[in-house]
N, C-alpha and C. Protein backbone atom coordinates (compact mmCIF):
# COMPACT_ATOMS: atom_id res chain seq x y z
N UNK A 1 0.84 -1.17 0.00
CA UNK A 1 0.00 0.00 0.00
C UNK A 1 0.89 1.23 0.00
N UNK A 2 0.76 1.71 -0.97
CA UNK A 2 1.74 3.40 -1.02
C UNK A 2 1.03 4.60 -0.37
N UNK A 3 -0.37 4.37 -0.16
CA UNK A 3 -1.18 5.54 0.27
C UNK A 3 -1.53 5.60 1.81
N UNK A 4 -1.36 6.39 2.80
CA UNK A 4 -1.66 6.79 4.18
C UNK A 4 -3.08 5.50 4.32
N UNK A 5 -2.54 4.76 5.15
CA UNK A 5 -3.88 3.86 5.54
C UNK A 5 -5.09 4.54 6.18
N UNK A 6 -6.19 4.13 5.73
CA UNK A 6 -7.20 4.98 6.58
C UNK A 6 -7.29 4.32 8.06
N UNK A 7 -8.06 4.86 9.21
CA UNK A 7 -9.27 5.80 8.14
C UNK A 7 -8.94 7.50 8.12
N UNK A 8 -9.74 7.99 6.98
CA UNK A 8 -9.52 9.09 7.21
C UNK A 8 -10.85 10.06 7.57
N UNK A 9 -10.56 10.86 8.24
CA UNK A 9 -11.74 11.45 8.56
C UNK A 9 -11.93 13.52 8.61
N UNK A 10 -12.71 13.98 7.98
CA UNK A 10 -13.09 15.49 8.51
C UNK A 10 -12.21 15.60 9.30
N UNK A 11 -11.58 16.97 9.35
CA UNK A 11 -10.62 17.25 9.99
C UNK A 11 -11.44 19.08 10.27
N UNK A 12 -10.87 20.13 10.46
CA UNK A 12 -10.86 21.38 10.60
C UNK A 12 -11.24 21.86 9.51
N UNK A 13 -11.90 23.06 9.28
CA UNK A 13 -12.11 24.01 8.25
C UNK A 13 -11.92 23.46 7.29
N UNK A 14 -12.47 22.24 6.33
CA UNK A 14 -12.06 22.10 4.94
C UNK A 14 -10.79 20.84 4.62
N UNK A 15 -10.25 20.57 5.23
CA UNK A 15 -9.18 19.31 5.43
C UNK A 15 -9.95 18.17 5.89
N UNK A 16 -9.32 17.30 5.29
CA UNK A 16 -9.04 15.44 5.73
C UNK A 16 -7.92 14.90 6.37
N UNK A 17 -8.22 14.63 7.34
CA UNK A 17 -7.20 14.20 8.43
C UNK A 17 -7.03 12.70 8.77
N UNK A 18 -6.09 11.92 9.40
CA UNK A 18 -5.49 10.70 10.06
C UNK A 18 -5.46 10.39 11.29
N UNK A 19 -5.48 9.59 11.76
CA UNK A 19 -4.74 9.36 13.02
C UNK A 19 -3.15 9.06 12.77
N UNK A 20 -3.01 8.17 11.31
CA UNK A 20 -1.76 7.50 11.09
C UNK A 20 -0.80 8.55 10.98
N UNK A 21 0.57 8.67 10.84
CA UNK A 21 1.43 9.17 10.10
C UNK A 21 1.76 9.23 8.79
N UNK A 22 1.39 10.59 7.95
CA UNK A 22 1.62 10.66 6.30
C UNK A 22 3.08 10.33 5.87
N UNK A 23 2.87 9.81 4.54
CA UNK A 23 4.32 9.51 4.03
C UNK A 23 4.96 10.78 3.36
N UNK A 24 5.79 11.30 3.45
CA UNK A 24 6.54 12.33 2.66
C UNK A 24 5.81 13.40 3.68
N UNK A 25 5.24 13.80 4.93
CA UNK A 25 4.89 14.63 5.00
C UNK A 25 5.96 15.63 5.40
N UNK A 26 5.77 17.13 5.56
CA UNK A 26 7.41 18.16 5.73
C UNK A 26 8.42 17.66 6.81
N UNK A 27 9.28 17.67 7.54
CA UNK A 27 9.10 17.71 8.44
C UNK A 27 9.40 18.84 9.93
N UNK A 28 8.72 18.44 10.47
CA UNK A 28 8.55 19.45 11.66
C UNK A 28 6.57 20.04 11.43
N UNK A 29 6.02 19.21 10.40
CA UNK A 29 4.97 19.74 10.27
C UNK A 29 4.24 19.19 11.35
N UNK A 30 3.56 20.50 12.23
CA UNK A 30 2.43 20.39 13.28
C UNK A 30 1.25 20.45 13.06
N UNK A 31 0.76 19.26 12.36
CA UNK A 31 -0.71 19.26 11.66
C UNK A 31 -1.45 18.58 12.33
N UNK A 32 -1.05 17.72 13.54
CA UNK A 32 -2.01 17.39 14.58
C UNK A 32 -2.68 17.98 15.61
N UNK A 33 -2.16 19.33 15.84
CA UNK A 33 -2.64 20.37 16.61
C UNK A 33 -3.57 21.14 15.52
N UNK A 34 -2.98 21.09 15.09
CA UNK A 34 -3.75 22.68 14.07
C UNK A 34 -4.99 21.95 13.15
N UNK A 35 -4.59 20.75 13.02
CA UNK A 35 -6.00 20.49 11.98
C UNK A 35 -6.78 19.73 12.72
N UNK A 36 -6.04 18.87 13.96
CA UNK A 36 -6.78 17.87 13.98
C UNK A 36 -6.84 16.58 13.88
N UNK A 37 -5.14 16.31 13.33
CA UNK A 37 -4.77 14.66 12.74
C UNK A 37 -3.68 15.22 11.62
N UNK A 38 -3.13 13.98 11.51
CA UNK A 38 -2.38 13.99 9.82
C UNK A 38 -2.93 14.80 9.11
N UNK A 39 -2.29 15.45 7.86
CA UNK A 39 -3.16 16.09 7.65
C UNK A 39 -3.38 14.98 5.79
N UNK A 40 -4.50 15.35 5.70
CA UNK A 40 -4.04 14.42 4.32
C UNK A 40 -4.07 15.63 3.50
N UNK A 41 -5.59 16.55 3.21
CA UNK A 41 -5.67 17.40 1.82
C UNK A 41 -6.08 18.86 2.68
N UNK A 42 -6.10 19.87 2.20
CA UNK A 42 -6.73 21.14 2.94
C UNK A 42 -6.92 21.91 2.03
N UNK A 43 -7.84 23.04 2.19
CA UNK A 43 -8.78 23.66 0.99
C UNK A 43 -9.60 23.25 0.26
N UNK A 44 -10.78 22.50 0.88
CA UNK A 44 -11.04 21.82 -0.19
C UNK A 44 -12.90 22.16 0.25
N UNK A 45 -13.53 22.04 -0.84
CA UNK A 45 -14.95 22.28 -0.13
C UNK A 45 -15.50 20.59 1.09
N UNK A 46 -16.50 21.50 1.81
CA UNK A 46 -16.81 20.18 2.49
C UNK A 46 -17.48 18.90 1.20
N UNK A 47 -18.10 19.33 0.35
CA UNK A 47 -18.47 17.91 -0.39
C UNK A 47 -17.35 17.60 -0.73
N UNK A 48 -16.57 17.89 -1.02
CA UNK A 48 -15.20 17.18 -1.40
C UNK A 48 -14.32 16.54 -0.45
N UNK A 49 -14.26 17.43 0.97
CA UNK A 49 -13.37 16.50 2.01
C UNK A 49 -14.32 15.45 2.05
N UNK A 50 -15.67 15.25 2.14
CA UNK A 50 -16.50 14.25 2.67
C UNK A 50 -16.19 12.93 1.83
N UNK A 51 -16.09 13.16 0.50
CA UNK A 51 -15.61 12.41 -0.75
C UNK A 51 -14.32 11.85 -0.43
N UNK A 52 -13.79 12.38 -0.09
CA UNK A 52 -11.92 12.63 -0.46
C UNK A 52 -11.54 11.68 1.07
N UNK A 53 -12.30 11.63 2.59
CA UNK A 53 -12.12 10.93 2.98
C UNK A 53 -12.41 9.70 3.48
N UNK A 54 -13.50 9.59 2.16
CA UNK A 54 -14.10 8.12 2.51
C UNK A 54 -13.10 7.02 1.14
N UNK A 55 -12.07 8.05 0.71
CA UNK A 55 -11.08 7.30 -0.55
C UNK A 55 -10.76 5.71 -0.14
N UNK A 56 -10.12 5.27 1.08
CA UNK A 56 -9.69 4.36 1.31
C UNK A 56 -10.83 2.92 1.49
N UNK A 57 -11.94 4.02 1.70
CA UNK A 57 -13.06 3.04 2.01
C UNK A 57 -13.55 2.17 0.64
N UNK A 58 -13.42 3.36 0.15
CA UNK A 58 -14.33 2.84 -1.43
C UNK A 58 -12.98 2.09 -2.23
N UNK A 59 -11.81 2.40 -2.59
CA UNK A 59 -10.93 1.48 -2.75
C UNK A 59 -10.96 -0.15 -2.38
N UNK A 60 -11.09 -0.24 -1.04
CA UNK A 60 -11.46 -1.38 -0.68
C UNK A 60 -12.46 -1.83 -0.97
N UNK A 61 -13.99 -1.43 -1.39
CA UNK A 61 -15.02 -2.20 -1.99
C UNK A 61 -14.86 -2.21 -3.45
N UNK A 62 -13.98 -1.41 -3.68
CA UNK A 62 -13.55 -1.82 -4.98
C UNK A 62 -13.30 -3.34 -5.71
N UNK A 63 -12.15 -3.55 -4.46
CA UNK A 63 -11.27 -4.28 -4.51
C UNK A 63 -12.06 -5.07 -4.33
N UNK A 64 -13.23 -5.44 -2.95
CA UNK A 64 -13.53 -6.69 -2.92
C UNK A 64 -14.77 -6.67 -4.00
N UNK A 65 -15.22 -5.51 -4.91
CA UNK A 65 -16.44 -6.36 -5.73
C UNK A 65 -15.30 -7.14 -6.66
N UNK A 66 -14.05 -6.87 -7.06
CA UNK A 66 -13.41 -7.13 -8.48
C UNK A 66 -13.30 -8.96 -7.42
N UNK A 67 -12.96 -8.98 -6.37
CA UNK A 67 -12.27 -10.42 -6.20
C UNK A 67 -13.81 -11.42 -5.94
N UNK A 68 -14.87 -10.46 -5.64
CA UNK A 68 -16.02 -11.89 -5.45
C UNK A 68 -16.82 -11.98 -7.00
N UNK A 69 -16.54 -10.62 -8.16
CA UNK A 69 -16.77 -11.31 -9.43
C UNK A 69 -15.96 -12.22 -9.80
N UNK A 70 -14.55 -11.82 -9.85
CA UNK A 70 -13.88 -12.53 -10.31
C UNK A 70 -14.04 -13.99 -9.93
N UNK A 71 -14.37 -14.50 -8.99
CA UNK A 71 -14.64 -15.69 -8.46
C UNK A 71 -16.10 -16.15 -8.81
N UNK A 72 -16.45 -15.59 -9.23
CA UNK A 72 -18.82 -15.61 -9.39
C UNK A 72 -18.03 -16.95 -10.97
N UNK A 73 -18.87 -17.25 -11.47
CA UNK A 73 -19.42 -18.67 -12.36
C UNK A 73 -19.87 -17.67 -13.11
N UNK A 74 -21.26 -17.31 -12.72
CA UNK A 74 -21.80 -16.68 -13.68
C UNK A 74 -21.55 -14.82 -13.70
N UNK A 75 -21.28 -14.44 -14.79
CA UNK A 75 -20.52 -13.17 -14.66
C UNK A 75 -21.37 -12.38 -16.12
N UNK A 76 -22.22 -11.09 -15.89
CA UNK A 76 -23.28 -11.25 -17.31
C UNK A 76 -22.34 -10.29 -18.01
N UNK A 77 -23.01 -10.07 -19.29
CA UNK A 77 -22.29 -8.31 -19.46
C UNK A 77 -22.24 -7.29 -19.05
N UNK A 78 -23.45 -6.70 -18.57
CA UNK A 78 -23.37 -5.81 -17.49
C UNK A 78 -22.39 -6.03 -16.03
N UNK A 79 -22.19 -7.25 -15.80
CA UNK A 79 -20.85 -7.59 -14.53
C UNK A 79 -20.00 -7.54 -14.90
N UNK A 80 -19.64 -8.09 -16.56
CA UNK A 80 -18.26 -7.47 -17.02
C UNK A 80 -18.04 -6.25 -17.20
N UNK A 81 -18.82 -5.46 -17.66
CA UNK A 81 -18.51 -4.13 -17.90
C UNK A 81 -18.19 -3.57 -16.58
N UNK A 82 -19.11 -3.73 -15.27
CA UNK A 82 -18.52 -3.11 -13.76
C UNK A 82 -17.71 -2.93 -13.19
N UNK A 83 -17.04 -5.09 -14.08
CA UNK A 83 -15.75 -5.36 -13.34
C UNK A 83 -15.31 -4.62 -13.81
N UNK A 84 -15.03 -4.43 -15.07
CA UNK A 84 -14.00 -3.73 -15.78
C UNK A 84 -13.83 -2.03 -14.95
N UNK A 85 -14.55 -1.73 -15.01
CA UNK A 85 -14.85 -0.43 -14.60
C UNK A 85 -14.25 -0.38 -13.17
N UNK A 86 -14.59 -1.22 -12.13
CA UNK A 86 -13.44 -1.11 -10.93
C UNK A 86 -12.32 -1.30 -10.88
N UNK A 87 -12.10 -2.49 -12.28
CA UNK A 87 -10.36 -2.61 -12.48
C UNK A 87 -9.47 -1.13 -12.68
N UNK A 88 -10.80 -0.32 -13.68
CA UNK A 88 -9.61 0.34 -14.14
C UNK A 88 -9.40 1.69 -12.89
N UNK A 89 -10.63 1.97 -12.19
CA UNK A 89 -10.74 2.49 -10.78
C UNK A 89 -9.52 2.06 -10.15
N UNK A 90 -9.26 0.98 -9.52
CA UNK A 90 -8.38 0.59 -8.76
C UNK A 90 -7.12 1.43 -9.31
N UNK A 91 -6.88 0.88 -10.79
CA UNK A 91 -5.86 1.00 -10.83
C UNK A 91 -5.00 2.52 -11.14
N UNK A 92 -5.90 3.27 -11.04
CA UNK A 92 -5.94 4.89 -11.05
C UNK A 92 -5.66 5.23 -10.03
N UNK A 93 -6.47 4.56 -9.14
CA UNK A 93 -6.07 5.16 -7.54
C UNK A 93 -5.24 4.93 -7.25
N UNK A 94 -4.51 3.80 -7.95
CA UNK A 94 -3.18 3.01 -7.32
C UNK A 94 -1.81 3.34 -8.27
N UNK A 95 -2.16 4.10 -9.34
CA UNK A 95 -1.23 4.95 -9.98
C UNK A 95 -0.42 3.63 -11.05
N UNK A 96 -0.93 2.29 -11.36
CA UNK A 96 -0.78 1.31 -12.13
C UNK A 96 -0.90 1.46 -13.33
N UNK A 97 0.11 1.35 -14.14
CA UNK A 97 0.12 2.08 -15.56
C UNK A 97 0.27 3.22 -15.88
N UNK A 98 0.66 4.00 -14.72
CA UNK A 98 0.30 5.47 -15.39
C UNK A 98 1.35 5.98 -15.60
């Protein structure tokens, strides 16, 4: 996993925050006082932090619709097209191919 494990959650004014420790974050940065947690993103509207920190969540149902199709017998076109569609999800989020 290359990305800050969740969970992540609303943080202060407009940011998404951690409990964990960010990778690359500055250092000497005091973003657990001031925001609230790790900090992950800041400036951002609330529909978007709300979005932005449920990322890790939806990744993972990603992941598990692609592994219980992939395993299904019967798989229609419309399930292929989904799968497909979370494959290529995943692999965006996960910076694979790019």
């Amino acid at each position: 996993m290359n990305h800050t494990p969740g969970p992540w959650e609303l943080g202060r004014s407009g940011t998404v925050v951690t409990p964990h420790p960010v990778k690359n974050a500055p250092i000497g940065a005091d973003n657990c006082t001031h925001y609230g947690g790790n900090l992950i993103c800041e400036s951002v509207t609330e529909a978007n932090a709300r979005l932005i920190a449920q990322a890790p969540d939806l990744l993972w149902a990603c992941e598990s619709f692609v592994v219980m199709y992939e395993l299904s017998v019967k798989c229609s076109a419309v399930d292929r097209l989904l799968l497909d569609r979370a494959k290529d999800i995943i692999e965006k989020a996960k910076g694979v191919g790019l």
